[in-house]
Protein backbone atom coordinates (compact mmCIF):
# COMPACT_ATOMS: atom_id res chain seq x y z
CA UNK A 1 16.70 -4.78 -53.34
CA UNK A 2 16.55 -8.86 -52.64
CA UNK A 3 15.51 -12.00 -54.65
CA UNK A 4 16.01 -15.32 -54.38
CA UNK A 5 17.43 -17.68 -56.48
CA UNK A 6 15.43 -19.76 -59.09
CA UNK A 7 15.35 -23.66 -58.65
CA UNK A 8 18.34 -25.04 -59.65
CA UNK A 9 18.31 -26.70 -63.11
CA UNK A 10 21.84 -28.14 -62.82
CA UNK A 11 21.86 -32.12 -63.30
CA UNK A 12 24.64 -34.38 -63.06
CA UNK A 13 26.11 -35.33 -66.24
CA UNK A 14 26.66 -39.03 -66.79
CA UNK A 15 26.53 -39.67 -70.65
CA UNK A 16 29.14 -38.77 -72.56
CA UNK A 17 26.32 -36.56 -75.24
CA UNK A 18 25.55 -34.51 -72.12
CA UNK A 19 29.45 -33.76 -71.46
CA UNK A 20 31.78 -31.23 -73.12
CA UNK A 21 35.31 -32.69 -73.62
CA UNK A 22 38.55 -31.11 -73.59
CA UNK A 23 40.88 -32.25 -76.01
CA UNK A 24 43.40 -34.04 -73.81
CA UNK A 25 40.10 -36.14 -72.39
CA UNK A 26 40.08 -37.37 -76.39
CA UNK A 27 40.81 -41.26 -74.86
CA UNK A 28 38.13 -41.08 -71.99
CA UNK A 29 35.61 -39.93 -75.02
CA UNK A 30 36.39 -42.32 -77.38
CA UNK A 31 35.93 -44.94 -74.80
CA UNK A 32 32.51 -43.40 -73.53
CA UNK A 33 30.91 -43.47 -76.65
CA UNK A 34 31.70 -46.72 -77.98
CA UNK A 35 30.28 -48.27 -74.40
CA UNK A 36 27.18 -45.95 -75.34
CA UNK A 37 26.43 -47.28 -78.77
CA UNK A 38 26.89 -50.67 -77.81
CA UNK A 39 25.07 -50.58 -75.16
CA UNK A 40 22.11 -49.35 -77.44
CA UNK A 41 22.63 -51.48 -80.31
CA UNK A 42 22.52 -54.91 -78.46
CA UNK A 43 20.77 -54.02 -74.95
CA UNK A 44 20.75 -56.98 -72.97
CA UNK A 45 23.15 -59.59 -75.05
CA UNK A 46 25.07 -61.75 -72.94
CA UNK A 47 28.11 -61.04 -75.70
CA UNK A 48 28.01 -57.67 -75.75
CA UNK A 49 27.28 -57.45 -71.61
CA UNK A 50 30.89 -59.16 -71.37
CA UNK A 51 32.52 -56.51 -74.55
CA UNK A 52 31.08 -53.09 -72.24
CA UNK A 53 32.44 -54.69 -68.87
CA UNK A 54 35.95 -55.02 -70.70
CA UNK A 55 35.20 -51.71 -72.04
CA UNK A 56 34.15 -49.84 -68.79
CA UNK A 57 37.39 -51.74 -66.37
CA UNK A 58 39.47 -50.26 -69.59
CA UNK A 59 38.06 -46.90 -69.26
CA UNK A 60 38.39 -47.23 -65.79
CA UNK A 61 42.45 -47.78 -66.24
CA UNK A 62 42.51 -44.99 -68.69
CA UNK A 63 40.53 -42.16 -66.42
CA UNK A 64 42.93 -43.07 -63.66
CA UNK A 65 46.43 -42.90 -65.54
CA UNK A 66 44.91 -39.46 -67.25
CA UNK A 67 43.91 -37.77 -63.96
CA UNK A 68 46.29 -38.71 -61.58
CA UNK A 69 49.20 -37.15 -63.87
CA UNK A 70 47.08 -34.19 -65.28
CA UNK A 71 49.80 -30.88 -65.77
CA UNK A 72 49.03 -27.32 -64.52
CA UNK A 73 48.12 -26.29 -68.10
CA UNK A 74 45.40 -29.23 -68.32
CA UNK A 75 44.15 -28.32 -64.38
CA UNK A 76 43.89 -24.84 -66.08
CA UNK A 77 41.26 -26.16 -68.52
CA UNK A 78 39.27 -28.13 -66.06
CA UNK A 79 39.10 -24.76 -63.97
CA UNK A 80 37.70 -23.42 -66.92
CA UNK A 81 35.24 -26.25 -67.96
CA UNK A 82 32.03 -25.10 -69.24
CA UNK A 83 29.85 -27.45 -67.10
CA UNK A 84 31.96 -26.74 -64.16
CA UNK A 85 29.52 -25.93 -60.87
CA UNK A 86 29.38 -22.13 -60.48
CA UNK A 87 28.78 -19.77 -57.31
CA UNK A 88 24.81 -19.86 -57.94
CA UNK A 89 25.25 -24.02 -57.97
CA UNK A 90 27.12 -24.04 -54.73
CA UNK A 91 24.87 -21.29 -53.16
CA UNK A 92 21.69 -23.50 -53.55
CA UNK A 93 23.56 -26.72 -52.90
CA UNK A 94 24.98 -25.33 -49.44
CA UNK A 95 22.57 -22.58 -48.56
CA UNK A 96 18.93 -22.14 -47.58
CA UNK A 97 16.84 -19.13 -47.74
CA UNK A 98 19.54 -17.12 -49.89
CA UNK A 99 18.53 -13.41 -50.36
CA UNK A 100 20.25 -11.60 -52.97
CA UNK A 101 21.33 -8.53 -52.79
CA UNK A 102 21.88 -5.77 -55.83
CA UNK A 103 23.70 -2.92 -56.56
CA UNK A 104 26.75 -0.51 -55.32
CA UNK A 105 24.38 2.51 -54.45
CA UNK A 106 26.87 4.46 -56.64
CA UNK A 107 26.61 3.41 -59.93
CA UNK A 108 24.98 -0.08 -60.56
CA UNK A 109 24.50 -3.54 -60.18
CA UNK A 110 27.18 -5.67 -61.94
CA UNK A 111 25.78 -9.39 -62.62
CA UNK A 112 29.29 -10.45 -62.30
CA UNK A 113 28.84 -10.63 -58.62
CA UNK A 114 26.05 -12.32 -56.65
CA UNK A 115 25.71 -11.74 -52.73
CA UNK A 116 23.15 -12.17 -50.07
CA UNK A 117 22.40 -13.42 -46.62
CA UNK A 118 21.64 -17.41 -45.94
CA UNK A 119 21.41 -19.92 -43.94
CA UNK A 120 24.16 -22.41 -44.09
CA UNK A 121 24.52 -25.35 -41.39
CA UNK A 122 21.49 -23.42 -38.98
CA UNK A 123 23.90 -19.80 -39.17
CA UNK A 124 23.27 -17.20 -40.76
CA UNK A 125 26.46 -15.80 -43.03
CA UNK A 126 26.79 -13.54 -45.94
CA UNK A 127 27.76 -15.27 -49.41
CA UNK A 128 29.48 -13.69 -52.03
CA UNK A 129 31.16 -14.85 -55.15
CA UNK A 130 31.85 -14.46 -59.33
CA UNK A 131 29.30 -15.66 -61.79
CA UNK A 132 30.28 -16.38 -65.04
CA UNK A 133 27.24 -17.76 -66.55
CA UNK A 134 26.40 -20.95 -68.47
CA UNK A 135 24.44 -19.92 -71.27
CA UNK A 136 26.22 -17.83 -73.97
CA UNK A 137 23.49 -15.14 -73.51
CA UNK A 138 24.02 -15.31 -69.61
CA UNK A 139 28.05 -15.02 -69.76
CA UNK A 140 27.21 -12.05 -71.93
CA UNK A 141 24.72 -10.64 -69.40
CA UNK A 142 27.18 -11.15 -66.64
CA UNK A 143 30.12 -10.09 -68.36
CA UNK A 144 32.19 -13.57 -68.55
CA UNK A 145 32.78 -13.36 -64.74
CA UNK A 146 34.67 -10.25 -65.16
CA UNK A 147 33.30 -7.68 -62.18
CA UNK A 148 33.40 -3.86 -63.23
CA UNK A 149 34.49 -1.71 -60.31
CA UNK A 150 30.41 -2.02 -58.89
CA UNK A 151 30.62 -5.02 -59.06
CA UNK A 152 33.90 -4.85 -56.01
CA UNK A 153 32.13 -2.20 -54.76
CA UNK A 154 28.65 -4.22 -54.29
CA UNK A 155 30.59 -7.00 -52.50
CA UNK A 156 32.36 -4.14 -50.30
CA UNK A 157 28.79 -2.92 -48.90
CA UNK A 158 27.61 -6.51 -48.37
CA UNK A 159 30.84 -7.23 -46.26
CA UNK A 160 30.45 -3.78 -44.31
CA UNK A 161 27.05 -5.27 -43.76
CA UNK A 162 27.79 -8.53 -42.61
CA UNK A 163 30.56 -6.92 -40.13
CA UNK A 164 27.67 -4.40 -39.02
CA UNK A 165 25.60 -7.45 -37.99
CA UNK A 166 28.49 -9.92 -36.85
CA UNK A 167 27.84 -12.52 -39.57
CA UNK A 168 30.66 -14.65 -41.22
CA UNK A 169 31.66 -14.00 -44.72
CA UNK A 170 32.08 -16.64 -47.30
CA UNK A 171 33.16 -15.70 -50.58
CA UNK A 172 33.30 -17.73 -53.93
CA UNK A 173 36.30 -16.60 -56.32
CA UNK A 174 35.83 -17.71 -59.82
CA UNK A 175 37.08 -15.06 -63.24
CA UNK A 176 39.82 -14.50 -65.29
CA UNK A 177 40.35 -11.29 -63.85
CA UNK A 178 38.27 -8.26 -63.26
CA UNK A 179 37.34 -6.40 -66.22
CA UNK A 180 39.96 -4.49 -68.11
CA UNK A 181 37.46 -2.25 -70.09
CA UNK A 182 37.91 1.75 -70.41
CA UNK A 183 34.66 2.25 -68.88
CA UNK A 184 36.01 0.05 -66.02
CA UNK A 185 39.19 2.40 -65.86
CA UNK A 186 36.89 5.37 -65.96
CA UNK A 187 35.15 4.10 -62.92
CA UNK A 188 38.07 3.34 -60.65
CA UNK A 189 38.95 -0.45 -61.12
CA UNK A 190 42.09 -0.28 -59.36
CA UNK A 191 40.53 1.88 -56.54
CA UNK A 192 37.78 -0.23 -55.83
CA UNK A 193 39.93 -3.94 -55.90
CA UNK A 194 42.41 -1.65 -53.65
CA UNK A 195 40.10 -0.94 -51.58
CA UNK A 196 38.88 -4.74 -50.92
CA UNK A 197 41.96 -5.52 -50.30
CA UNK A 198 42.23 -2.39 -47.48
CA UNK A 199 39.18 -3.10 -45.77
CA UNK A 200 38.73 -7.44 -45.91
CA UNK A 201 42.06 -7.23 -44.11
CA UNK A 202 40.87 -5.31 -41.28
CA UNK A 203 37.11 -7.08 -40.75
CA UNK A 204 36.11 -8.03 -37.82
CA UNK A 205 33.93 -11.04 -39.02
CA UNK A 206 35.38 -14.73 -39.99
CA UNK A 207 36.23 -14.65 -43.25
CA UNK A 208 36.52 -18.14 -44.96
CA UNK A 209 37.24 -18.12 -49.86
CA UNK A 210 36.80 -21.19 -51.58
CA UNK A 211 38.64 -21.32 -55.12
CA UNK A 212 35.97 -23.33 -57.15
CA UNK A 213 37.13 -22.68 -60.45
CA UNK A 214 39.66 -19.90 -61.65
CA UNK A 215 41.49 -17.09 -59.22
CA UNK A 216 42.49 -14.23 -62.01
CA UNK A 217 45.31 -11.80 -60.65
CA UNK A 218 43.68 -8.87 -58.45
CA UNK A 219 40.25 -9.45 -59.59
CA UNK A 220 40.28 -12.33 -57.58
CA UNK A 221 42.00 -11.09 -54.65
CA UNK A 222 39.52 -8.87 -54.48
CA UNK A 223 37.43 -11.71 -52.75
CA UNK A 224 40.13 -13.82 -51.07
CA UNK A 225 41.62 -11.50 -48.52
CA UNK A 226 40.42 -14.44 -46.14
CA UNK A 227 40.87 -15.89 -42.73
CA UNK A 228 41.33 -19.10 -44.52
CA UNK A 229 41.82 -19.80 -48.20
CA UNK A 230 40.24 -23.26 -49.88
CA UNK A 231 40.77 -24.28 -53.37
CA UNK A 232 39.44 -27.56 -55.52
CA UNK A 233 41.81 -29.44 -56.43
CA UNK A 234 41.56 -28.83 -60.10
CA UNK A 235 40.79 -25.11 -59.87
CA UNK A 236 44.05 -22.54 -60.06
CA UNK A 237 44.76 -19.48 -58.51
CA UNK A 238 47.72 -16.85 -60.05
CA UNK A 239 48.51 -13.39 -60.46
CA UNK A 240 48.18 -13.52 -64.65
CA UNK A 241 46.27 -16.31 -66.93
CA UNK A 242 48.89 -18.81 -68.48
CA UNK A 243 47.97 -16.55 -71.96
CA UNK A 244 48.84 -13.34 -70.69
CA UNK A 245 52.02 -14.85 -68.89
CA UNK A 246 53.18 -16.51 -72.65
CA UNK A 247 52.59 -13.17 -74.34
CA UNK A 248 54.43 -10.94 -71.89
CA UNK A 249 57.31 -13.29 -71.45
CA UNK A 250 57.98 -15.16 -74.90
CA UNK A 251 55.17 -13.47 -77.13
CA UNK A 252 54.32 -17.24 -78.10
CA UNK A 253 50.77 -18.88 -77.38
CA UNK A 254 52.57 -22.31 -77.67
CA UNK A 255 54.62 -21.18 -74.19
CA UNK A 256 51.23 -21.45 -72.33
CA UNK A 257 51.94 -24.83 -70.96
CA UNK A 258 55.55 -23.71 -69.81
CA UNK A 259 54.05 -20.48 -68.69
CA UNK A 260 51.01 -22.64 -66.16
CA UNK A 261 53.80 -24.43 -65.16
CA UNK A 262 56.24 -21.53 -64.65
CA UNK A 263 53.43 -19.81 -62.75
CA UNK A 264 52.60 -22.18 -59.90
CA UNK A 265 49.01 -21.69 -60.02
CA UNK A 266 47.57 -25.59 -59.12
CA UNK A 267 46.01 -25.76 -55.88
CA UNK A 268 48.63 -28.61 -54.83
CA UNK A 269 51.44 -25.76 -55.26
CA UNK A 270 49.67 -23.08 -53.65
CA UNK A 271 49.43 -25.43 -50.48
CA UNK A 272 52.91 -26.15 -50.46
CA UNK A 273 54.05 -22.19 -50.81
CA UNK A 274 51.76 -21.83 -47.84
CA UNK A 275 49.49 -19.45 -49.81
CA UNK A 276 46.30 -21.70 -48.99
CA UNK A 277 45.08 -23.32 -46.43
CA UNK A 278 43.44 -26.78 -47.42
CA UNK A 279 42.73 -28.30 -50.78
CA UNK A 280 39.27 -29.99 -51.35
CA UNK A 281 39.06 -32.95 -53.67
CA UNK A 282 37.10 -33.44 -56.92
CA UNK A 283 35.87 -36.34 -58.36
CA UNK A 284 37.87 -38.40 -60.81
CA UNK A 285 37.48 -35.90 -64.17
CA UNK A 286 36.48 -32.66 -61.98
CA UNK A 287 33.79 -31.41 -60.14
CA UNK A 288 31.34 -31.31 -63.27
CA UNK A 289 31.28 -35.23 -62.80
CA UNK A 290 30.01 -35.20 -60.04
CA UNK A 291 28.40 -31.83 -58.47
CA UNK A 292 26.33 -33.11 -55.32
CA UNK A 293 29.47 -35.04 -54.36
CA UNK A 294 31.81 -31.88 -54.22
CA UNK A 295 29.21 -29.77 -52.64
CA UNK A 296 29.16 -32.19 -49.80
CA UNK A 297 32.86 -32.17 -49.70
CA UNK A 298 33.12 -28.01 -49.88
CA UNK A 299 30.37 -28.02 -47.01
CA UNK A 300 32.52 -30.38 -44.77
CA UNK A 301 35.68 -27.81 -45.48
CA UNK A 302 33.38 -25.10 -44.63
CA UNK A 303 32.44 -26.46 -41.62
CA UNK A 304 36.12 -27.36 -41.00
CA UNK A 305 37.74 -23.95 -41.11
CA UNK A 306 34.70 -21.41 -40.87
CA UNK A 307 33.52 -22.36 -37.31
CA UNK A 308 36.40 -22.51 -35.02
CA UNK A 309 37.09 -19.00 -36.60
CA UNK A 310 33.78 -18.02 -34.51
CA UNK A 311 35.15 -18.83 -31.59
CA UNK A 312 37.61 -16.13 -31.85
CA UNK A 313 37.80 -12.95 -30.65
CA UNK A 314 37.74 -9.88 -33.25
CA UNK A 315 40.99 -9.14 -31.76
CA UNK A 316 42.39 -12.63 -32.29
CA UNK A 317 40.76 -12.42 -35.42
CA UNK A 318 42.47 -9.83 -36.84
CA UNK A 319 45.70 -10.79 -34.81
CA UNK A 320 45.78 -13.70 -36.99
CA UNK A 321 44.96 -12.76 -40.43
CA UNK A 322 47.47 -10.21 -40.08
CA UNK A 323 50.07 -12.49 -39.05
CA UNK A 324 49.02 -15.26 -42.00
CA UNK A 325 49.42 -12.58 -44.87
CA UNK A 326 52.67 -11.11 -43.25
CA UNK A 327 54.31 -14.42 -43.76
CA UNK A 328 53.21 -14.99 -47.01
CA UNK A 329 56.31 -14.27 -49.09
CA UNK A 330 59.10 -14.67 -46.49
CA UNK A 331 62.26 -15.85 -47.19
CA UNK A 332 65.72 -16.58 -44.88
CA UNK A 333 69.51 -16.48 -45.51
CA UNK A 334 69.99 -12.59 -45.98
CA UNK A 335 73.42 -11.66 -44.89
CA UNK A 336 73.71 -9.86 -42.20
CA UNK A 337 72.84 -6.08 -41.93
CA UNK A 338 76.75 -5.08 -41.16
CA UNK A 339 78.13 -7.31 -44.35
C-alpha cells in the first residue's frame, strides 16, 4: 500500500509569537518581544529605528554567548523542541516523488515509522525514519515517536526491499525510545529491535542515519546500524534519556543535568568517542530557526558520505561496517595474558 506525502505546511518561524521557548532561552525572549512591540507601536520613527538597532546588535550578543556555551542537558531540550523539523519535513525538503509504504504484513502499520522509495539528488534510495508528530492529536496518532515492534518490523521489510533492488538506505532516527507498552512486550519488542540490529549489519546496500533530533537507547539503534552515522549538532544520541538515567542512579529528577552530562550523549562527544561519523551544523538557536537552511546542509552531508559508499563493493561494504562497529568500544593497556 503507497501514498504520498501531503504539501508541506511547515514555515519558518521568525517572530517570536510563532516560536515556543525553552526556559533557559528566557533572555533571547525577552529581547524578541520588546523589539516586536516597538517596532509596532512607533513603525517608522527615526527614535525608535535607532532603540530596535541597539536592541537587535544586543540580542545579537546575547544569542551568541547563550548558544555557543549551551550544556548537554539544554542540547537535550533543543533535540526535543516542539517546532523542531521532523522526518516528514526533511523527506519533502530532500526528496522527490516519495512513496510511502505501510504495514509489517504481520500485524499492522505503526505511524511511528514512515518509509518509502524517492528520489533524492536524481537516485533512487529508500527513506526511513521516526515520526513524532506536531499536533497533539498527531503525536497521539503516532504514538509520541515511540515504534511498537511493527513498526521495526515495517522498516525491516522496506530495507530487505531496498537490498532486493540495490537501492541505498537512508534512515532518520528521532524517539525517546521504542515503546515500552505490554502490548509491545506481547508482540516481541526486543525480538524485532534485535533483529534490526542482526540483519542492517549484514546489508548489502549503503547505509547512511542522520540523528535529527533525539537517538533513545535501542529504539534508536534500531535505525542506525549504518555505514555512516550523522547527527545535528544540537540533537543527542544515548543508551537511556537523562530522566531515566537520574532515576536509576540517584532517584532525583534534579540529577538530570549531571545525568546528560554523565551520559555523553551531545553530538560533539559522540564524534570524539568515534561513535559518529560527522556532525552537521544548525543555525544559531537550532534547526527550528531556520529549516530550509539545515535541509540544505543535511543534503550536502548526504551527498558527502552516501555516494562514495556506492562505489563500493558489497564485499567492501560489509568489510567495512564490520570493521567500524568492531572498534567501537576498544580500549588498550590490558596486562599481558601471562601476568
Amino acid at each position: 500500500m503507497g501514498g504520498s506525502l501531503p504539501k508541506n505546511p511547515r514555515k519558518k518561524h521568525t517572530r517570536s509569537s510563532m516560536r515556543d521557548y525553552l526556559e533557559f532561552e528566557k533572555p533571547v525572549r525577552e529581547l524578541e518581544e520588546k523589539i516586536e512591540k516597538l517596532a509596532s507601536a512607533t513603525p517608522g520613527k527615526s527614535s525608535a529605528q535607532e532603540e530596535i538597532r541597539k536592541l537587535r546588535t544586543k540580542l545579537a550578543q546575547v544569542e551568541h554567548e547563550l548558544y555557543s556555551k549551551l550544556t548537554p542537558w539544554q542540547r537535550t531540550q533543543l533535540a526535543r523542541h516542539p517546532q523542531r523539523p521532523s522526518t516528514i519535513d526533511y523527506i519533502t525538503d530532500l526528496c522527490q516523488g516519495f512513496l510511502e509504504f505501510h504495514g509489517d504484513r504481520t500485524f499492522g502499520d505503526d505511524r511511528a515509522i514512515v518509509g518509502g522509495f524517492a528520489r533524492f539528488n536524481d537516485r533512487t534510495v529508500m527513506v526511513i525514519g521516526h515520526q513524532k508528530g506536531k499536533t497533539l492529536k498527531e503525536r497521539m496518532q503516532r504514538n509520541f515517536g515511540m515504534p511498537n515492534p511493527e513498526g521495526y518490523r515495517k522498516a525491516l521489510r522496506l530495507m530487505k526491499m531496498a537490498e532486493k533492488f540495490g537501492r541505498p538506505i537512508l534512515t532518520f532516527i528521532d524517539t525517546p525510545g521504542a515503546y515500552p507498552g505490554i502490548g509491545a512486550e506481547e508482540r516481541g519488542q526486543a525480538e524485532a529491535i534485535a533483529r534490526n540490529l542482526m540483519v542492517m549489519s549484514r546489508l548489502t546496500v549503503p547505509i547512511v542515519s542522520v540523528v535529527i533530533g533525539e537517538g533513545g537507547s535501542g529504539g534508536a539503534l534500531a535505525l542506525g546500524v549504518s555505514d555512516r552515522v550523522l547527527m545535528l549538532e544540537h540533537s543527542v544520541y544515548s543508551v537511556i534519556s537523562p530522566e531515566g538515567c537520574a532515576a536509576i542512579l540517584w532517584d532525583d529528577p534534579a540529577k538530570v543535568p549531571d545525568a546528560a552530562s554523565s551520559l555523553k550523549m551531545t553530538a560533539q562527544d559522540l564524534r570524539e568517542l568515534g561513535v559518529i561519523d560527522d556532525v552537521i551544523p544548525e543555525p544559531l538557536g537550532g534547526a527550528h530557526r531556520d529549516p530550509k537552511a539545515v535541509s540544505d546542509r543535511i543534503a550536502k552531508a548526504l551527498t558527502n558520505h552516501l555516494f562514495p559508499l556506492t562505489e563500493l563493493s558489497a564485499d567492501q561494504l560489509l568489510a567495512k561496517r564490520d570493521q567500524k562497529y568492531r572498534a567501537m568500544g576498544a580500549f588498550s593497556g590490558l596486562p599481558p595474558a601471562n601476568a
